[in-house]
C-alpha atoms as a PDB file:
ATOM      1  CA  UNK A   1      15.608 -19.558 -13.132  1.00  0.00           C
ATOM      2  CA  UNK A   2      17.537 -18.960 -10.026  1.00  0.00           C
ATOM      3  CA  UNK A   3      14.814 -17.710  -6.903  1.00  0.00           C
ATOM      4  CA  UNK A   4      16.476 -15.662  -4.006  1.00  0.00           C
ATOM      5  CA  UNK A   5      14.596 -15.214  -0.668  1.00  0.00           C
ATOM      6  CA  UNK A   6      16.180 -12.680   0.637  1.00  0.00           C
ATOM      7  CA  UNK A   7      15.556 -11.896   4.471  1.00  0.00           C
ATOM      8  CA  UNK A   8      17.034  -8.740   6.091  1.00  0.00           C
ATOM      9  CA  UNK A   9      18.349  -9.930   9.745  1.00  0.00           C
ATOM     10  CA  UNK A  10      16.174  -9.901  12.639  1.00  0.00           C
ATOM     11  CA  UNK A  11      16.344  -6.834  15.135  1.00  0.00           C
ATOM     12  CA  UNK A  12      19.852  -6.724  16.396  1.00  0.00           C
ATOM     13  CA  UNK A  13      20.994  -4.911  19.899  1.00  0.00           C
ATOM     14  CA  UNK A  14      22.328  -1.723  17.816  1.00  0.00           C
ATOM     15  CA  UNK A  15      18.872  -1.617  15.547  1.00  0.00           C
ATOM     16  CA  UNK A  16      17.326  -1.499  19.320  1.00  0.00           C
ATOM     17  CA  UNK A  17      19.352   1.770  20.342  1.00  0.00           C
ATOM     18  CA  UNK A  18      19.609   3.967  17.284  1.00  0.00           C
ATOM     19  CA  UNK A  19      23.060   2.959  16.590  1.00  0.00           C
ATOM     20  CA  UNK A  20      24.666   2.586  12.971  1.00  0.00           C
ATOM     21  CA  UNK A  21      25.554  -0.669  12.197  1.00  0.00           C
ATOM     22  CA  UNK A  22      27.358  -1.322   8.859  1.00  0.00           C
ATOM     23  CA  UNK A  23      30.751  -3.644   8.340  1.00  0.00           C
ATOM     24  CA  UNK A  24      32.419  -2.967  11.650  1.00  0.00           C
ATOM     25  CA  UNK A  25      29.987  -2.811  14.251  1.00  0.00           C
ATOM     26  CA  UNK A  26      28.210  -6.197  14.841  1.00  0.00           C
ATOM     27  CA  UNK A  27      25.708  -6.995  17.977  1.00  0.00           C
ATOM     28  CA  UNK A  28      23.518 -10.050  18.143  1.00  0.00           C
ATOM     29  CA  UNK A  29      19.757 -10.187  17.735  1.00  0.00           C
ATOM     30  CA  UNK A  30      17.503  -8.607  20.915  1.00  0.00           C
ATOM     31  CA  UNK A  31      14.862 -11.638  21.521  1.00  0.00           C
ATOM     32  CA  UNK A  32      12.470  -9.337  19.219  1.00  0.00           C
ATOM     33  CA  UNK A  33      14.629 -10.023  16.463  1.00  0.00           C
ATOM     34  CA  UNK A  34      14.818 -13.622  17.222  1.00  0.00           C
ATOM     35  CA  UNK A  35      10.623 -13.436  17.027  1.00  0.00           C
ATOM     36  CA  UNK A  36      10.777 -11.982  13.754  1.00  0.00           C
ATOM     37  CA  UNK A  37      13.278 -14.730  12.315  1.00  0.00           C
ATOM     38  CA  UNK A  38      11.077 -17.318  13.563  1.00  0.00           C
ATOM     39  CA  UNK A  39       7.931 -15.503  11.827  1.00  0.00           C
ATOM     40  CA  UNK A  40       9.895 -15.336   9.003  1.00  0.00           C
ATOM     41  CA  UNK A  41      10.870 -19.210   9.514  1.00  0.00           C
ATOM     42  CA  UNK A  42       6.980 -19.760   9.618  1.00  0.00           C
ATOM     43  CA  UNK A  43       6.319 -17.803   6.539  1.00  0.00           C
ATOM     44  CA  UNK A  44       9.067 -19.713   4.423  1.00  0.00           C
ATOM     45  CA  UNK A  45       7.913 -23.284   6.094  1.00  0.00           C
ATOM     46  CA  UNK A  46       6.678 -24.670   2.601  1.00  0.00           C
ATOM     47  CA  UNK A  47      10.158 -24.019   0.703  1.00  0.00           C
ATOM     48  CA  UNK A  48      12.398 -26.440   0.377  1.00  0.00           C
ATOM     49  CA  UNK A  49      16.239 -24.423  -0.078  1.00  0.00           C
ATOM     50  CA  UNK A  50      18.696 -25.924  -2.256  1.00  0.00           C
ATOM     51  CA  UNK A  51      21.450 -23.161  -1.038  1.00  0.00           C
ATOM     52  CA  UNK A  52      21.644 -21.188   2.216  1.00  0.00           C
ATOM     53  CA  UNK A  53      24.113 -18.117   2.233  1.00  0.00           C
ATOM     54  CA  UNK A  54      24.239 -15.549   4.737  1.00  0.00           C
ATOM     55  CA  UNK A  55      26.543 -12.418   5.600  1.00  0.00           C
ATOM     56  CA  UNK A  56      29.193 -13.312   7.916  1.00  0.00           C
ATOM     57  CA  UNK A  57      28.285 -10.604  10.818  1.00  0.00           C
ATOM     58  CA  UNK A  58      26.572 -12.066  14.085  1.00  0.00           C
ATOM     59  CA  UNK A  59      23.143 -10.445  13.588  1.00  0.00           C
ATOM     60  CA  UNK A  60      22.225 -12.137  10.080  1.00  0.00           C
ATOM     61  CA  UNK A  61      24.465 -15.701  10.566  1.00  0.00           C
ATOM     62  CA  UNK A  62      22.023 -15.910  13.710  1.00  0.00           C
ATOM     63  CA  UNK A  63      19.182 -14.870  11.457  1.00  0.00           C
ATOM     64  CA  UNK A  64      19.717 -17.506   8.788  1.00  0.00           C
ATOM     65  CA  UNK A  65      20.589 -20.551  11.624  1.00  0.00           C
ATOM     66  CA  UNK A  66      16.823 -19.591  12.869  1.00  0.00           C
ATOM     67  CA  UNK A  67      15.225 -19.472   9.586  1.00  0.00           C
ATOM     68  CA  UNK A  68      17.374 -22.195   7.932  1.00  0.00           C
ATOM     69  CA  UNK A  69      17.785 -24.236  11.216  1.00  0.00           C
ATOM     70  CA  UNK A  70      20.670 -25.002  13.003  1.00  0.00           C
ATOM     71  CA  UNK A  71      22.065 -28.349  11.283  1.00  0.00           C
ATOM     72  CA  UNK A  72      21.516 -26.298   8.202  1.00  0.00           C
ATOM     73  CA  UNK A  73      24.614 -25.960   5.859  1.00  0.00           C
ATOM     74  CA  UNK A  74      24.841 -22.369   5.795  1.00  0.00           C
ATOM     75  CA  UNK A  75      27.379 -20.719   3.510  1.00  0.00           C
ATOM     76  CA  UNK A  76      28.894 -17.528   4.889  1.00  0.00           C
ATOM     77  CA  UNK A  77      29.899 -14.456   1.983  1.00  0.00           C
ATOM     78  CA  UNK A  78      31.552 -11.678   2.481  1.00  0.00           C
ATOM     79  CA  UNK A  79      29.952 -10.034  -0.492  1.00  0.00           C
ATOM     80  CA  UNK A  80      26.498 -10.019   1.618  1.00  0.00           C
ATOM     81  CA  UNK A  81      28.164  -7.950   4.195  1.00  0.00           C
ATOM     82  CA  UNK A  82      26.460  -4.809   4.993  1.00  0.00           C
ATOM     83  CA  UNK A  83      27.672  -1.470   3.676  1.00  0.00           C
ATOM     84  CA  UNK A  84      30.610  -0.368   5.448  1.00  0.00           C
ATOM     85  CA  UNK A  85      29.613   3.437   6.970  1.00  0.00           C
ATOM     86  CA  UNK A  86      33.412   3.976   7.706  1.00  0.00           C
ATOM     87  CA  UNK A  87      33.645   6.319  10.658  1.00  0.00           C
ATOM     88  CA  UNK A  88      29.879   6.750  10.848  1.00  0.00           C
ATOM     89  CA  UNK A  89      29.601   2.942  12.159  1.00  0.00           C
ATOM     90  CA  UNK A  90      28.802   3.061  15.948  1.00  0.00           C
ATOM     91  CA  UNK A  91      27.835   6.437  15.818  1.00  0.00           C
ATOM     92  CA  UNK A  92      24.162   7.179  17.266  1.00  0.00           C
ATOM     93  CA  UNK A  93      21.678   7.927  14.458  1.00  0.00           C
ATOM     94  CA  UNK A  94      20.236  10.605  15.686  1.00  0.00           C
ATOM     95  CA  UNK A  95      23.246  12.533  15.873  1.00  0.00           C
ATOM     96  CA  UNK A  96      24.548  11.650  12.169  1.00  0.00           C
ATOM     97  CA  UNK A  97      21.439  12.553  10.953  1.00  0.00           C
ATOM     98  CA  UNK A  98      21.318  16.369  12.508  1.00  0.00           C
ATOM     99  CA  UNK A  99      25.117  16.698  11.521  1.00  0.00           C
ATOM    100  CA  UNK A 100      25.239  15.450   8.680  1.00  0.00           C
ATOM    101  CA  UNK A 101      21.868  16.324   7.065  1.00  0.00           C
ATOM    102  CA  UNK A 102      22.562  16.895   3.570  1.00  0.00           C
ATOM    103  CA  UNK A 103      23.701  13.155   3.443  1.00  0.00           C
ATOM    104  CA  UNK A 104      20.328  11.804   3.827  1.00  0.00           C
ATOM    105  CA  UNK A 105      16.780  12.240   2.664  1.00  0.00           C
ATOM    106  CA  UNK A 106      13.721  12.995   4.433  1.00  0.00           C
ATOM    107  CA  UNK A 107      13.285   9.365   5.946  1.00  0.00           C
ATOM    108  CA  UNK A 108      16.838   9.545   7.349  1.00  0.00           C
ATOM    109  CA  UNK A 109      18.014   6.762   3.995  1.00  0.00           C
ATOM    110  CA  UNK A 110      21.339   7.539   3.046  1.00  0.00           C
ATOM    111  CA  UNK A 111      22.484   9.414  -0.238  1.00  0.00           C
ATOM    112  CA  UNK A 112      25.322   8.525  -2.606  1.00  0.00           C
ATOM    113  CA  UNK A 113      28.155  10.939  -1.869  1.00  0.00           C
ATOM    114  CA  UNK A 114      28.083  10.225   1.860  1.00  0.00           C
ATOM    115  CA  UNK A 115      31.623   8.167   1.737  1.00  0.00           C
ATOM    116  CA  UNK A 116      33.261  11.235   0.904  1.00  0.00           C
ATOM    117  CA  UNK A 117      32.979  11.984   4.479  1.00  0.00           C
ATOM    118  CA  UNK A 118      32.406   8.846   6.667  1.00  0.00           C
ATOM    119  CA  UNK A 119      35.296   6.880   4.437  1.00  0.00           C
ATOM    120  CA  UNK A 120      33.067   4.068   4.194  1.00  0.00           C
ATOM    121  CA  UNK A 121      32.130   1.675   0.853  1.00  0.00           C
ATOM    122  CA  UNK A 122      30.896   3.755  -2.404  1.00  0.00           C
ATOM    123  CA  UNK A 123      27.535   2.668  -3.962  1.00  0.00           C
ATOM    124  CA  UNK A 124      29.850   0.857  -6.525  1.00  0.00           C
ATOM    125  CA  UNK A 125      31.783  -1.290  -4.378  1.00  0.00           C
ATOM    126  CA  UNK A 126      28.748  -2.955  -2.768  1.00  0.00           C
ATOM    127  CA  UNK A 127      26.951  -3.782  -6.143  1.00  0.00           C
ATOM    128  CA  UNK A 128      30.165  -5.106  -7.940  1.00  0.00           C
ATOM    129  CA  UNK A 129      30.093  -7.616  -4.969  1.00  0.00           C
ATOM    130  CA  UNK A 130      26.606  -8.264  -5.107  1.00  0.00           C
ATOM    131  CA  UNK A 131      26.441  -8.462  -9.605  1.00  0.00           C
ATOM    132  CA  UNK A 132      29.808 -11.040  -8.772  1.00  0.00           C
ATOM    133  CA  UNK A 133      27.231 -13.242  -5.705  1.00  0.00           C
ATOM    134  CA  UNK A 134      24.683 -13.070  -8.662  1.00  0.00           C
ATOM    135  CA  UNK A 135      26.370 -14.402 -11.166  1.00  0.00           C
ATOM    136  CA  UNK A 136      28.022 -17.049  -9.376  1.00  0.00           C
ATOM    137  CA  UNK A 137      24.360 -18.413  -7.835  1.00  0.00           C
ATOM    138  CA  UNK A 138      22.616 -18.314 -11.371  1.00  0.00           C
ATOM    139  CA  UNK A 139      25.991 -20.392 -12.730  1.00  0.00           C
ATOM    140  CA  UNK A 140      25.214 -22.763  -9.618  1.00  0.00           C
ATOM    141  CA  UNK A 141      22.305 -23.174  -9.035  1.00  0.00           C
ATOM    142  CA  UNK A 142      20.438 -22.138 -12.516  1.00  0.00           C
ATOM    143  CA  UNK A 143      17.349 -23.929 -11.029  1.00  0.00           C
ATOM    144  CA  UNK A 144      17.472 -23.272  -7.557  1.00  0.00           C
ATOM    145  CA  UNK A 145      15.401 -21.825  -4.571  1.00  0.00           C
ATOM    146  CA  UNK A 146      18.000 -19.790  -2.606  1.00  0.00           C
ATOM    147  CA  UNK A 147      17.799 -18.302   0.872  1.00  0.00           C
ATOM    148  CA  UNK A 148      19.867 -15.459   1.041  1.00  0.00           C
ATOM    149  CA  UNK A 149      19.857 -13.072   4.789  1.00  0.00           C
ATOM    150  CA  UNK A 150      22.026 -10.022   4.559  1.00  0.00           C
ATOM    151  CA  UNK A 151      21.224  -6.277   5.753  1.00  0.00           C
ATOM    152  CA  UNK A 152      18.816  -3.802   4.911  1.00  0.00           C
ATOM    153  CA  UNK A 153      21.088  -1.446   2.893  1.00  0.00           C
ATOM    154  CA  UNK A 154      22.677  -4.625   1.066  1.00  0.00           C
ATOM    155  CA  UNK A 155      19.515  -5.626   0.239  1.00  0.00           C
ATOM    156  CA  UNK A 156      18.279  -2.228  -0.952  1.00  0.00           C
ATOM    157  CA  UNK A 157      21.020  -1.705  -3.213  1.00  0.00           C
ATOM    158  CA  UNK A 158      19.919  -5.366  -4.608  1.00  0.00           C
ATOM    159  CA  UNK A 159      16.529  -4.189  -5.635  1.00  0.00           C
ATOM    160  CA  UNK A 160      18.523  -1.488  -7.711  1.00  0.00           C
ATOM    161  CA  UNK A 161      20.591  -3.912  -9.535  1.00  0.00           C
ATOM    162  CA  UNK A 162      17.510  -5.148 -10.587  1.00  0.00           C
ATOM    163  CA  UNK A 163      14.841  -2.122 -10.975  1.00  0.00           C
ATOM    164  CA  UNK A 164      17.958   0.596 -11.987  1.00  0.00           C
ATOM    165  CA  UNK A 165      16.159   3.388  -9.877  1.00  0.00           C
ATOM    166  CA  UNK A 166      19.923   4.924  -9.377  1.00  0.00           C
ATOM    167  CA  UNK A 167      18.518   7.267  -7.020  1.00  0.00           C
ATOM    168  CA  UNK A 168      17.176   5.036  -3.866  1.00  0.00           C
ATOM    169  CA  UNK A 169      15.446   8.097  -2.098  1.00  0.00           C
ATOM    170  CA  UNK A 170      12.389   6.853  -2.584  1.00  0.00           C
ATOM    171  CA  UNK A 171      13.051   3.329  -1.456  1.00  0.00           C
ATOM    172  CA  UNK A 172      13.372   2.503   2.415  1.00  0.00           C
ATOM    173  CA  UNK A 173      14.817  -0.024   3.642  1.00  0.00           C
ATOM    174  CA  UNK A 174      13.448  -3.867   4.490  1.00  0.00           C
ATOM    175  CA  UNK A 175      11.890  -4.229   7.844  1.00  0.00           C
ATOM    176  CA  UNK A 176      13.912  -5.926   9.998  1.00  0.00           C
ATOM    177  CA  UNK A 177      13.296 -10.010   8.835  1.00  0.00           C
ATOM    178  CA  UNK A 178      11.426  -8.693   5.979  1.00  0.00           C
ATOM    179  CA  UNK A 179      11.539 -10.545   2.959  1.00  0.00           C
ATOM    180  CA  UNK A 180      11.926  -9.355  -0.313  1.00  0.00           C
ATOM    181  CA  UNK A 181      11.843 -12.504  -3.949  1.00  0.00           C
ATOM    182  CA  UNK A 182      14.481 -11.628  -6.501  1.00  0.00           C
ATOM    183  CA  UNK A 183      13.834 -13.964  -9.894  1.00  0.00           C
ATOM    184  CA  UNK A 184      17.412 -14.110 -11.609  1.00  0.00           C
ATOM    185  CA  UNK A 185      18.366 -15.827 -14.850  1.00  0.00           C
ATOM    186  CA  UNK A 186      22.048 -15.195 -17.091  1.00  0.00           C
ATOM    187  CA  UNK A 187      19.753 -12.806 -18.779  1.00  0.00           C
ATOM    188  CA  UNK A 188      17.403 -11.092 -16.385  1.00  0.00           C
ATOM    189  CA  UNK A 189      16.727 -10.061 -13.051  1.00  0.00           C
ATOM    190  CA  UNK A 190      12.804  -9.552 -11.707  1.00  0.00           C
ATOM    191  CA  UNK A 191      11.686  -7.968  -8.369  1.00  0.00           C
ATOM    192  CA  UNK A 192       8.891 -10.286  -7.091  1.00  0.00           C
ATOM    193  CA  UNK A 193       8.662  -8.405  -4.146  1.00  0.00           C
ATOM    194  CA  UNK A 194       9.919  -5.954  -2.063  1.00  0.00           C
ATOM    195  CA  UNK A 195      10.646  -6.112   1.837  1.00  0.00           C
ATOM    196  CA  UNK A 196       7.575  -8.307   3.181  1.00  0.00           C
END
């Protein structure tokens, strides 16, 4: 079995201001988000990785070099990128959320549909990339302990590949540096954990 610890990046500068930040928009960690990593790094100390892989954006490469270390071979993949929010990226919050209401749920998560407007990445597009990373790191690394950083919608829309809620109102995000186990073999997929 394949074992993914996946680790939402650290605070970032935009996380800090209310500020969407999908695909496009990329600011590096605020020295809280460097904390976190390292508390993450602490929690993770006993685990040996076999495979580090990261998202390619500033915010999570930084976030795996803490966690990983920095003579760490870490693999960069665009699949881990974080959902693109189209126009919406750099746009305060705040502001999406009161004009755009019907696009997200009571805790301000994001609805499928919501592309149709900011011409960002469907649902679909971001889990075809992520089934694709899957398959290719159970082929790999069938026996393997796997750290994985990406970004908190990424990794939301990972915990539906595996528990098939389809509808992810009722499941926030990851914490920033929060840590969520994913089990994986050709055959199954198990949520240990969700966003520790």
């Amino acid at each position: 079995m394949t074992i993914l610890y996946v680790v939402r990046h650290g605070q970032s500068v935009a996380n800090s201001k209310g500020i969407m930040q999908g695909a496009k928009i990329d600011t590096p960690l605020t020295p809280l988000g460097r904390q976190q990593a390292q508390a993450t790094k602490e929690h993770l100390s006993g685990i040996s990785y076999d495979h580090v892989v990261a998202s390619p954006l500033l915010r999570a490469h930084e976030t795996a070099q803490i966690i990983a270390g920095n003579d760490a071979n870490i693999h960069l993949d665009d699949r881990l990128k974080e959902y693109d929010y189209g126009d919406w990226d750099g746009e305060l919050e705040a502001t999406l959320w009161d004009k755009y209401q019907q696009y997200f749920d009571e805790h301000h998560n994001l609805l499928a549909g919501s592309w149709e407007v900011s011409h960002g990445d469907t649902y679909d597009q971001v889990k075809d990339r992520l089934v694709s990373l899957f398959d290719e790191l159970v082929a790999t690394y069938p026996d393997g302990k796997i750290l994985v950083v990406s970004h908190g919608f990424t990794i939301k829309l990972m915990a539906d590949l595996v528990l098939k809620i389809g509808n992810l109102t009722g499941l926030s995000e990851p914490s920033n540096a929060g840590l969520t186990k994913l089990v994986l073999t050709p055959s199954t997929k198990t949520l240990e954990f969700y966003g520790r």
